[in-house]
Each structure stands twice: as C-alpha cells, then as structure tokens.
N, C-alpha and C. Protein backbone atom coordinates (compact mmCIF):
# COMPACT_ATOMS: atom_id res chain seq x y z
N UNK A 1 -29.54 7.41 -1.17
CA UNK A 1 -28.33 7.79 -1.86
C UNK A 1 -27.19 6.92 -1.33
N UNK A 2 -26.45 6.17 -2.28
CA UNK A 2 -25.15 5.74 -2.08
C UNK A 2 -24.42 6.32 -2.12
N UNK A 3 -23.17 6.27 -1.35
CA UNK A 3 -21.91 6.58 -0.58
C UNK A 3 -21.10 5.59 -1.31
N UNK A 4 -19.79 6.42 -1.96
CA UNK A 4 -18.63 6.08 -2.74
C UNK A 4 -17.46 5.87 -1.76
N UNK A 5 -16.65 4.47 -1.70
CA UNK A 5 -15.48 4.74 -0.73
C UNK A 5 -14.64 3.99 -1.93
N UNK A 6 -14.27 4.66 -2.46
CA UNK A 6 -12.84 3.78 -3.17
C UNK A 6 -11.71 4.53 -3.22
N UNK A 7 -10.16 4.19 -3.40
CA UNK A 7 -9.45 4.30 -2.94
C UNK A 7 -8.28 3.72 -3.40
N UNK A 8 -7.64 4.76 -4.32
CA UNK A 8 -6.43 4.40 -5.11
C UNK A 8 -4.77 5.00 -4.82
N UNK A 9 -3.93 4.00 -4.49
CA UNK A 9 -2.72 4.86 -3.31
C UNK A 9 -1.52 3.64 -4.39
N UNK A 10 -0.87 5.10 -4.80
CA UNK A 10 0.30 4.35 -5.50
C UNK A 10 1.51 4.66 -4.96
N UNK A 11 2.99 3.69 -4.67
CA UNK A 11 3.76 3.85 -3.43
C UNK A 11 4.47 2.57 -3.66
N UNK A 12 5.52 2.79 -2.51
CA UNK A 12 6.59 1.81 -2.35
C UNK A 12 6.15 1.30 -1.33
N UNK A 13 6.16 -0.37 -1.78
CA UNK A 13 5.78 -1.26 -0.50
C UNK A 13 7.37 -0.95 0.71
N UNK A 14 6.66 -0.61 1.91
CA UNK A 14 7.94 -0.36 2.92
C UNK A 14 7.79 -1.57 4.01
N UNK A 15 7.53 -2.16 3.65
CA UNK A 15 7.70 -3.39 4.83
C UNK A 15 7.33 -5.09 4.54
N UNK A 16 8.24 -5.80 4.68
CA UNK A 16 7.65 -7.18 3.89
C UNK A 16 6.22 -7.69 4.61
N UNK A 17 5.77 -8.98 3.71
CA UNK A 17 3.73 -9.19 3.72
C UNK A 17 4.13 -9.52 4.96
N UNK A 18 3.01 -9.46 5.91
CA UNK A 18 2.79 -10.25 7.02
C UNK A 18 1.58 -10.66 6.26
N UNK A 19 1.96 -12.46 6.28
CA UNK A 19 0.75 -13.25 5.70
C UNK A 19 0.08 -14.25 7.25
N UNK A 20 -1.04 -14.08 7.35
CA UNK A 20 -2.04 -14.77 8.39
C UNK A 20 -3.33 -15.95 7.61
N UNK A 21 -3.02 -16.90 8.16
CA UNK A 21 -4.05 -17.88 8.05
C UNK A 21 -5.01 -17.70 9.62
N UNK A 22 -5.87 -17.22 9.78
CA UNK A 22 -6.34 -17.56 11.07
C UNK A 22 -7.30 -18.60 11.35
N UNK A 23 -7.41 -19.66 12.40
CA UNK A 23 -7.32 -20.72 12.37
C UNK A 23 -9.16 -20.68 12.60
N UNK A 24 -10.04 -21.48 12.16
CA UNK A 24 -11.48 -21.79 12.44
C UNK A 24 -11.72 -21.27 11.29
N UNK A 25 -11.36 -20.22 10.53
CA UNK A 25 -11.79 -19.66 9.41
C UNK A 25 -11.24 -19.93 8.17
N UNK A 26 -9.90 -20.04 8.56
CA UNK A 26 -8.90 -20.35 7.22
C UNK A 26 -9.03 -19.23 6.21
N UNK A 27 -9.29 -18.41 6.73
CA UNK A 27 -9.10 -17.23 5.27
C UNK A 27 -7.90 -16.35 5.69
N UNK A 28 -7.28 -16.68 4.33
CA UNK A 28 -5.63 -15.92 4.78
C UNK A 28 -5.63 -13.99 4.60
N UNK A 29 -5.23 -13.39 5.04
CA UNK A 29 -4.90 -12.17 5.23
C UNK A 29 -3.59 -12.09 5.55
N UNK A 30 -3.62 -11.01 4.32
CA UNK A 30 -2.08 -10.30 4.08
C UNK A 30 -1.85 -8.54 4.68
N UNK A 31 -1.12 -8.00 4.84
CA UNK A 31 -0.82 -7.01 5.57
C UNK A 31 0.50 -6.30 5.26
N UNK A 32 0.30 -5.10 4.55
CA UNK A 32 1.69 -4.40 3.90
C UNK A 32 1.06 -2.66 4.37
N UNK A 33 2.40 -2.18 4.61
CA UNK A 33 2.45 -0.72 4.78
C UNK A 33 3.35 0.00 3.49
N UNK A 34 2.66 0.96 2.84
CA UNK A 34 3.18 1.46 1.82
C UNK A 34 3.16 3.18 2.15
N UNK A 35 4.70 3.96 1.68
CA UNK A 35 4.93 5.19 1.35
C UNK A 35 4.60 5.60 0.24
N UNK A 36 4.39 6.79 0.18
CA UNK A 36 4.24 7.66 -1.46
C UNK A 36 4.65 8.88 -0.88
N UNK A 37 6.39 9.17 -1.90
CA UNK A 37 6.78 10.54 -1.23
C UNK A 37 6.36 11.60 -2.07
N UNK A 38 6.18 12.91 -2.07
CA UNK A 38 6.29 13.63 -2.28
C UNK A 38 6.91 14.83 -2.42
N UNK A 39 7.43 15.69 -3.40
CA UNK A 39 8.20 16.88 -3.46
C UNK A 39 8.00 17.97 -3.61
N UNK A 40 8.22 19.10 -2.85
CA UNK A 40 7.91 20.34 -3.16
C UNK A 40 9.32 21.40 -3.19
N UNK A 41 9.07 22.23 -4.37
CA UNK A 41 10.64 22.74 -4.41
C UNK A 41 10.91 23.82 -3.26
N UNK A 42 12.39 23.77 -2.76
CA UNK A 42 13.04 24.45 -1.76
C UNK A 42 14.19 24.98 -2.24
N UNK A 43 14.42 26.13 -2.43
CA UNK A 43 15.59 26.53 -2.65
C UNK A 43 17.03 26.50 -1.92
N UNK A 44 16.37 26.61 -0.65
CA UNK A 44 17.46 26.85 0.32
C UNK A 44 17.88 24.52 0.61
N UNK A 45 17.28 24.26 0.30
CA UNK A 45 17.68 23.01 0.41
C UNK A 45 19.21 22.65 -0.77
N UNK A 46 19.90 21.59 -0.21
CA UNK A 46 21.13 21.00 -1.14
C UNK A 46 20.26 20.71 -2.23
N UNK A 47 19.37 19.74 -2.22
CA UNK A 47 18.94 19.52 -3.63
C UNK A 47 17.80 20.19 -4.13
N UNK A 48 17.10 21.50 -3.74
CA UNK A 48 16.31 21.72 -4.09
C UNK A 48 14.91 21.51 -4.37
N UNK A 49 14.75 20.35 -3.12
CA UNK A 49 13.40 19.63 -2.72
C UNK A 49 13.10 19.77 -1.07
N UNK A 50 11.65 19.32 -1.33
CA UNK A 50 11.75 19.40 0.62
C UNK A 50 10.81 18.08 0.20
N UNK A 51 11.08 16.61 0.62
CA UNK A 51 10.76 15.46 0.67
C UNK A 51 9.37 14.85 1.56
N UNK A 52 8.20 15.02 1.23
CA UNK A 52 6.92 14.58 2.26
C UNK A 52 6.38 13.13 1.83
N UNK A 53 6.41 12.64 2.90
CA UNK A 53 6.19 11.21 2.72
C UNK A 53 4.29 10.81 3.66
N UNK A 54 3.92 10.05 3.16
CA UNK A 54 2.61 9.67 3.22
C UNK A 54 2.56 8.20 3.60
N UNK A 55 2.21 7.50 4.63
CA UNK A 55 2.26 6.42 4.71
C UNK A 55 0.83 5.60 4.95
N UNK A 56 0.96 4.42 4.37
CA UNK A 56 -0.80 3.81 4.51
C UNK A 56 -0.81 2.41 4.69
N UNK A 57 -1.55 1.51 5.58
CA UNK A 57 -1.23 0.42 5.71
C UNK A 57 -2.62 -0.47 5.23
N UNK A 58 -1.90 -1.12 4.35
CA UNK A 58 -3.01 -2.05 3.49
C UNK A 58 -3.13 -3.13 4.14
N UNK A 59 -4.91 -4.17 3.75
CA UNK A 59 -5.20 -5.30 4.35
C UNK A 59 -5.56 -6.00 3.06
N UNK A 60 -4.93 -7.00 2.93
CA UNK A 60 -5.83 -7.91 1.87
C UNK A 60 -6.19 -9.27 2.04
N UNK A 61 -7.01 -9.80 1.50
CA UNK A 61 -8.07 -10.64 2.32
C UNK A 61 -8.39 -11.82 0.87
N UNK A 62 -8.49 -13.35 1.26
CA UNK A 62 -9.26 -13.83 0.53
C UNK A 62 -7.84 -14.34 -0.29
N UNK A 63 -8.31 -14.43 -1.66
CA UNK A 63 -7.25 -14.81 -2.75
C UNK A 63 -6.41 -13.66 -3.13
N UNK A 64 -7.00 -12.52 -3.34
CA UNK A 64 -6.00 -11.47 -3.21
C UNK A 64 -4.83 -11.05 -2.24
N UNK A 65 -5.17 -11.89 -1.44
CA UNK A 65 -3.61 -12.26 0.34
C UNK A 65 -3.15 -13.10 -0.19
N UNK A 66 -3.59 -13.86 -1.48
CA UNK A 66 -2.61 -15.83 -1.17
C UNK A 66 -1.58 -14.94 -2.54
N UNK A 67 -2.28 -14.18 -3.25
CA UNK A 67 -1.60 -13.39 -4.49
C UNK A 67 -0.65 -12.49 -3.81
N UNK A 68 -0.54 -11.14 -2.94
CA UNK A 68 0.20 -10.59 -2.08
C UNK A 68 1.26 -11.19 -1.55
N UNK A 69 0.80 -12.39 -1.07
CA UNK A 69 2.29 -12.83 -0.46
C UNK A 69 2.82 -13.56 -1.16
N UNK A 70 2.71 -14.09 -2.75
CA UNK A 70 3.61 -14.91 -2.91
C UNK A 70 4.12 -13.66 -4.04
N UNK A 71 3.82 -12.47 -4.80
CA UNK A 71 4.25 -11.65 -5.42
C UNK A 71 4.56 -10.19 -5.18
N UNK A 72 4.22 -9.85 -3.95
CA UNK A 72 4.80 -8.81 -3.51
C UNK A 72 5.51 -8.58 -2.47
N UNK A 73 6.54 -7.63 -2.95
CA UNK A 73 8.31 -7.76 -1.77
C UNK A 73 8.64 -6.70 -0.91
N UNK A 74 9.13 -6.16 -0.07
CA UNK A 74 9.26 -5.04 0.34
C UNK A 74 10.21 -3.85 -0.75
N UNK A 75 9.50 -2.86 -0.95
CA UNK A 75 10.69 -2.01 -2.32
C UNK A 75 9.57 -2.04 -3.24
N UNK A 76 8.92 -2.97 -3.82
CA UNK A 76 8.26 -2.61 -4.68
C UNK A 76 7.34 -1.52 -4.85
N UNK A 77 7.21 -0.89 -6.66
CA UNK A 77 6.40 0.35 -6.41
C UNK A 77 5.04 -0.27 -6.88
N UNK A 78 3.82 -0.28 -6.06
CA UNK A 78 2.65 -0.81 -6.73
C UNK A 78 1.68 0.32 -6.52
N UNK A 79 0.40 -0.41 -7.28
CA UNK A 79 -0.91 1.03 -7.29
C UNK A 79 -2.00 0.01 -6.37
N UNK A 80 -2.59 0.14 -5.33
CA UNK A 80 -3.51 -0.64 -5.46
C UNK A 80 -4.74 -0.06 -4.58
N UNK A 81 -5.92 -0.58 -5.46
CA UNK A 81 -7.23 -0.24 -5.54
C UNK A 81 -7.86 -0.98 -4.33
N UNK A 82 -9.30 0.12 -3.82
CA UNK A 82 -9.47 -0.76 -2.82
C UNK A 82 -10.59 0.22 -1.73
N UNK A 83 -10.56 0.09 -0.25
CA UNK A 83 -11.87 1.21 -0.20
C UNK A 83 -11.18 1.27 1.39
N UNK A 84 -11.60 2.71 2.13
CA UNK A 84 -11.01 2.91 3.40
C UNK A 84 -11.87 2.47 4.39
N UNK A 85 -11.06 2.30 5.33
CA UNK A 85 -11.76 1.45 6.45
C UNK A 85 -10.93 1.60 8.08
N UNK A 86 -12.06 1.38 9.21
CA UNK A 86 -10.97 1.64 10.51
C UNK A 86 -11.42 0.60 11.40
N UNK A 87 -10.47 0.43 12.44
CA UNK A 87 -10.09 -0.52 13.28
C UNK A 87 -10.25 0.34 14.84
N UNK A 88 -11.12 -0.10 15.59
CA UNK A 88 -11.59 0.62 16.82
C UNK A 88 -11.54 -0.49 17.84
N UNK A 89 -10.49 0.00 19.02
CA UNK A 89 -10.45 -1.04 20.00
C UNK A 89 -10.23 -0.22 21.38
N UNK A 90 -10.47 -1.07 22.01
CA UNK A 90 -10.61 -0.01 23.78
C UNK A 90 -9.39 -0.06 24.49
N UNK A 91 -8.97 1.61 24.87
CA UNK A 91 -7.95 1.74 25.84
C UNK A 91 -8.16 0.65 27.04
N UNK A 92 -7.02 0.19 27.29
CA UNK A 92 -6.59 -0.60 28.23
C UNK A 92 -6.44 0.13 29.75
N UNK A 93 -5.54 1.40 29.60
CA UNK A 93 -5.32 2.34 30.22
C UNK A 93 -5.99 3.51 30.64
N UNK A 94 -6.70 3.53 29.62
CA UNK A 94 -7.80 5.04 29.67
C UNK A 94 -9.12 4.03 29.65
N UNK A 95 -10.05 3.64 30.45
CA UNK A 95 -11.66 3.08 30.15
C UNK A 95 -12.15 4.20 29.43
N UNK A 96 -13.62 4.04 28.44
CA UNK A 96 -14.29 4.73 28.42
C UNK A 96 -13.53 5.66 26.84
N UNK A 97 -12.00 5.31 26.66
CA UNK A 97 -11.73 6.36 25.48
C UNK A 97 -11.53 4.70 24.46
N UNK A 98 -11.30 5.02 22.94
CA UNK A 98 -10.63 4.12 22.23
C UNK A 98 -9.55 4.29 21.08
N UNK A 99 -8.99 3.81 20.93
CA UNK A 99 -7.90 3.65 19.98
C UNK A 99 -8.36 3.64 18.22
N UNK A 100 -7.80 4.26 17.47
CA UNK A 100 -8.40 4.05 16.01
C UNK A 100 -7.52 3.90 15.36
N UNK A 101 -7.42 3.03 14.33
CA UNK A 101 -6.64 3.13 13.16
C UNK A 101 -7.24 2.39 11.59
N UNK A 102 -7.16 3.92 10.68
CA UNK A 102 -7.65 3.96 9.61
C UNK A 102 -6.44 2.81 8.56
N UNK A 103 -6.83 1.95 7.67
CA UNK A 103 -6.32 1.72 7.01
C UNK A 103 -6.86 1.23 5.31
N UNK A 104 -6.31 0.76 4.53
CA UNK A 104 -7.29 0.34 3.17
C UNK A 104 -7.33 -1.28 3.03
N UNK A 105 -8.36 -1.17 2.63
CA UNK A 105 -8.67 -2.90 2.46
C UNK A 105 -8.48 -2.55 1.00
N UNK A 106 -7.71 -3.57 0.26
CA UNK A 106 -6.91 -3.53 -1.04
C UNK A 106 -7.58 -4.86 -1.47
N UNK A 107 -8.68 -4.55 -2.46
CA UNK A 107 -9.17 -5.42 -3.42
C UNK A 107 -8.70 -5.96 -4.58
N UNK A 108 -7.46 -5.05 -5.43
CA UNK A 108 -6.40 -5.70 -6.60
C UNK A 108 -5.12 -4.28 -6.04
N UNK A 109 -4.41 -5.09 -7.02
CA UNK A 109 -2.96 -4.29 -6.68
C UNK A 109 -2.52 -4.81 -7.94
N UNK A 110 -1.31 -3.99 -8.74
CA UNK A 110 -1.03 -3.68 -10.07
C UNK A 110 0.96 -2.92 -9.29
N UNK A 111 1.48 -4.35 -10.03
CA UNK A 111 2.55 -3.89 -9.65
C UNK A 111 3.76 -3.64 -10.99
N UNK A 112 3.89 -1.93 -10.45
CA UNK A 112 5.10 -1.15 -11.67
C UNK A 112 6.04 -1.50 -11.70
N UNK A 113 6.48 -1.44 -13.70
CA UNK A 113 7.73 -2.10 -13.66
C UNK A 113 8.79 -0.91 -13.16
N UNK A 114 10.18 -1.55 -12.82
CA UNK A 114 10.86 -0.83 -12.48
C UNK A 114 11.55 0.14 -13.12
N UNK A 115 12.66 1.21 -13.26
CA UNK A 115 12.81 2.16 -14.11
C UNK A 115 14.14 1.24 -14.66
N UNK A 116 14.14 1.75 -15.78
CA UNK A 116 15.31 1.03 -16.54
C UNK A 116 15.29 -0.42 -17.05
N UNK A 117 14.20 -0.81 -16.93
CA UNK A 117 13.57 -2.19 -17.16
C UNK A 117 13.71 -3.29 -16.13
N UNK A 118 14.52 -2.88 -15.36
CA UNK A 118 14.55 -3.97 -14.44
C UNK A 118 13.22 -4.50 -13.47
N UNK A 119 12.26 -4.17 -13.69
CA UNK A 119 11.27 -4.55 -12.86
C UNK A 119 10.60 -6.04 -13.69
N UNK A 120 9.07 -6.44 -12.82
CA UNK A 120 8.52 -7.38 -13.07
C UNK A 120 7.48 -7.21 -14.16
N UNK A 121 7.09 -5.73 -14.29
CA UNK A 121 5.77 -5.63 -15.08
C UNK A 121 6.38 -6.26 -16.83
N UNK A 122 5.08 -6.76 -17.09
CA UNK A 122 5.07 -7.20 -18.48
C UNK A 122 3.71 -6.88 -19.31
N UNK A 123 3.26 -5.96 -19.30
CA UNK A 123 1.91 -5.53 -19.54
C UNK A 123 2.25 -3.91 -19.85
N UNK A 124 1.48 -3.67 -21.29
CA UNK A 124 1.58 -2.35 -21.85
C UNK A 124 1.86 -1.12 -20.55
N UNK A 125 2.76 0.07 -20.68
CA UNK A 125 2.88 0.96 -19.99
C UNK A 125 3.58 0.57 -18.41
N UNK A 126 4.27 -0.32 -18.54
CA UNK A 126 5.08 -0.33 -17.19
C UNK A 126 4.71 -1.75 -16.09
N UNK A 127 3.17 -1.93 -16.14
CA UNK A 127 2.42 -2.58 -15.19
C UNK A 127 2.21 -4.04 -15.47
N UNK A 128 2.20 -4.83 -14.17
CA UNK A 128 1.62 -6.33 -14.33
C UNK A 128 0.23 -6.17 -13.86
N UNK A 129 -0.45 -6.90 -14.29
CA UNK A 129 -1.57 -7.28 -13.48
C UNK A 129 -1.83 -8.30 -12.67
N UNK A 130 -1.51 -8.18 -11.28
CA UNK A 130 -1.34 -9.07 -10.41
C UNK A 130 -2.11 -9.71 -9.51
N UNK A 131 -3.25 -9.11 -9.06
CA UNK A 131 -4.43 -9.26 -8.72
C UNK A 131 -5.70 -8.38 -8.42
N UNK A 132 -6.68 -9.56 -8.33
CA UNK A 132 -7.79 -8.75 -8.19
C UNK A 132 -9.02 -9.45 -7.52
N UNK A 133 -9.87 -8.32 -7.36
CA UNK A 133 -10.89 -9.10 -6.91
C UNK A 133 -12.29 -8.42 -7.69
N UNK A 134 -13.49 -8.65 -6.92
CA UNK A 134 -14.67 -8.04 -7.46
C UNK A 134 -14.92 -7.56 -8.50
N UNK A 135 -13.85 -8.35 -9.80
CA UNK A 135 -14.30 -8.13 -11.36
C UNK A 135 -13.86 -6.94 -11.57
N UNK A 136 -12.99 -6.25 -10.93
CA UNK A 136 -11.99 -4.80 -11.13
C UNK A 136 -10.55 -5.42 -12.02
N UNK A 137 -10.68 -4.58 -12.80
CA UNK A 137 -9.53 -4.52 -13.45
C UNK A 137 -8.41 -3.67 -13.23
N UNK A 138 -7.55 -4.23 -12.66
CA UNK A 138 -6.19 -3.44 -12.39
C UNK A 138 -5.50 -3.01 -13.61
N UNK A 139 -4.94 -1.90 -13.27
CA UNK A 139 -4.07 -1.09 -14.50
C UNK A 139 -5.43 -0.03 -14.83
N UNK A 140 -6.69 -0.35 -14.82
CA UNK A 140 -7.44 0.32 -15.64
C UNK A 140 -7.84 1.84 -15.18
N UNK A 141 -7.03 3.31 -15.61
CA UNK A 141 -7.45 3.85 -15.47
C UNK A 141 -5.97 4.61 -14.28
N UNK A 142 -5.05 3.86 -14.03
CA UNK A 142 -3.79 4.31 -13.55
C UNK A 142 -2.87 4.82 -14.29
N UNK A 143 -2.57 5.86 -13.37
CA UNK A 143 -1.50 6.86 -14.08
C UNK A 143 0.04 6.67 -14.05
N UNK A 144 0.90 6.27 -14.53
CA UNK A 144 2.25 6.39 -13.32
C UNK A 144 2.79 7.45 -13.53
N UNK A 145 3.49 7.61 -12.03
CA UNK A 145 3.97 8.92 -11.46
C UNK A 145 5.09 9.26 -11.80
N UNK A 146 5.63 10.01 -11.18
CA UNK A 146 6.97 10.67 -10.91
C UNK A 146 7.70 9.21 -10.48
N UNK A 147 9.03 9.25 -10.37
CA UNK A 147 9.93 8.44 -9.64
C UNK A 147 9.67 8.73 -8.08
N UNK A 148 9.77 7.45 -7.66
CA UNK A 148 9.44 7.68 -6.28
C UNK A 148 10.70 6.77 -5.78
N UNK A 149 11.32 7.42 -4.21
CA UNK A 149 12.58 6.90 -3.59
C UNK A 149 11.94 5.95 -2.42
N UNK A 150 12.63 4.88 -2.03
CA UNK A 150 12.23 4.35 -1.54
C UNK A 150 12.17 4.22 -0.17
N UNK A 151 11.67 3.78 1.10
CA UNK A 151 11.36 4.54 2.59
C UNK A 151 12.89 4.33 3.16
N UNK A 152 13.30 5.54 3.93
CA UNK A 152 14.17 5.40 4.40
C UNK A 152 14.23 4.73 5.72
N UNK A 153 15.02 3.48 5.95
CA UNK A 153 14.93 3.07 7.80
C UNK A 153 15.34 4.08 8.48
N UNK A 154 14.61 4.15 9.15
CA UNK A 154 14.45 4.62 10.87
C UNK A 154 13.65 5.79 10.09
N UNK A 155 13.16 6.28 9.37
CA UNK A 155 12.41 7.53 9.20
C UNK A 155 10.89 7.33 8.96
N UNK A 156 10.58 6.03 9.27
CA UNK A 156 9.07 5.28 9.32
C UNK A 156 8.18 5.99 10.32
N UNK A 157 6.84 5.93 10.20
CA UNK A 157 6.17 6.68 11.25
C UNK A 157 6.14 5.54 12.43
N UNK A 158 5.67 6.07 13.72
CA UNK A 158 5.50 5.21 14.96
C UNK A 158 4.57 4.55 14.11
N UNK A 159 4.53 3.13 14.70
CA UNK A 159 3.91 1.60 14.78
C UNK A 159 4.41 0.81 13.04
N UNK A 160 5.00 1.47 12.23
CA UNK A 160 5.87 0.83 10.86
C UNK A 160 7.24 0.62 10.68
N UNK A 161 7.39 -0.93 11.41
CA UNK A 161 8.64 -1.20 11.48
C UNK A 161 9.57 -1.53 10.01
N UNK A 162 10.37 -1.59 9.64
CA UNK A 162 11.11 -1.52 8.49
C UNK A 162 12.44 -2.68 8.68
C-alpha cells in the first residue's frame, strides 16, 4: 500500500526568496516562509475577530527555485502544491537528542491576483500559473479564500525573520 503526502498551503509569502546555488552540484534552491491567517469571531474584541496565524516554510528545488526567485516577492498571496518533509540534525549541546524541523518541498506554486486588480495573475479566476514541476498543473483544483492580511513584523514565530 502507498502512502499519500501532498500538500496544499495557500498564504502570504512573509519573507523575501533566499535563492542558493550550492557549489559541486549547481542545483539552485529557493527558500520562502509563508503565513495563512485565520479568523474566528470574538465579540469582546474591537473588531470582532480573534486573528490565528499559521506559518510554513517552503523549499523549492531545481527549475521551480530559478522560477521562485525571479517571480516571487515578499507580500505575495500564493497557493503552492507540494509534499511534507523534515530536516533532522544533532544537538550540539545536548549529545544523543536532535533538532527537527518540518517543512514543504513546493513542487509548483500559483500566484493570486491581488484584490482590486492590482495583482500579477492573468489567468481565469484570479491566478497565474507560475510554476511547476512533475507534470502538475497549478491552479487545478484551487480554491481562493477569504482575504488574507499580511504578516505583521515582529509578530513572526522564533527562527522567521521579516
């Protein structure tokens, strides 16, 4: 039996690409952290929301990194497809324990136009199709959301600088 990991996270890019060529290999990798807030109503709040934010840090790899960094900005709202994955390395300080961090390897990304037209998408329902990989079609099968606000500085989680 096969095991399904895919993985669709739509959100405001909160931090500009960190683009990497690493050297012997030459395959470039790109690197973005994205929010998706959420609202639940509060009465006792001024505006009548209580604001939950979700943060996820994407890897993209290959031609889909050389696409990332030359078309995606910090602010932008994109959807992008892709499968979860973690990063395991050894305490320095503690022997014997290790460090983890989950993040998504982002195979295409599909970036929304903005509200009021000012955005980049040029493709039916809001969206560009900006890249991809493994014969996936971006846009296909995405919903767009609610309006989403964009990350506030200094309210980033530890290790997402802004």
């Amino acid at each position: 039996m096969s095991e399904t990991n895919v993985v669709v996270f739509t959100g405001t890019v909160g931090t500009d690409v960190d683009f990497k060529v690493f050297p012997g290999s030459q395959k470039p990798v790109a690197e973005i952290a994205m929010v998706n807030n959420k609202y639940k109503p509060n009465p006792q709040s001024e505006s009548g929301f209580d604001q939950y934010s979700t943060w996820a840090a994407v890897k993209f790899n290959g031609r889909v990194a050389d696409s990332v960094s030359q078309k995606i900005q910090k602010g932008m709202k994109i959807t992008v497809t892709g499968e979860l994955s973690e990063d395991v390395w050894p305490d320095q300080n503690n022997p014997g324990k290790n460090h983890r961090k989950l993040y998504i390897v982002g195979h295409s990304f599909d970036i929304h136009k903005q509200a009021g037209g000012t955005g980049t998408g040029n493709q039916p329902g809001g969206r560009q199709n900006s890249g991809q990989a493994h014969g996936h079609q971006p846009g296909s099968n995405v919903q767009q959301s609610a309006p989403q606000a964009a990350p506030i500085a200094g309210n980033n989680p530890p290790g997402y600088n802004s």
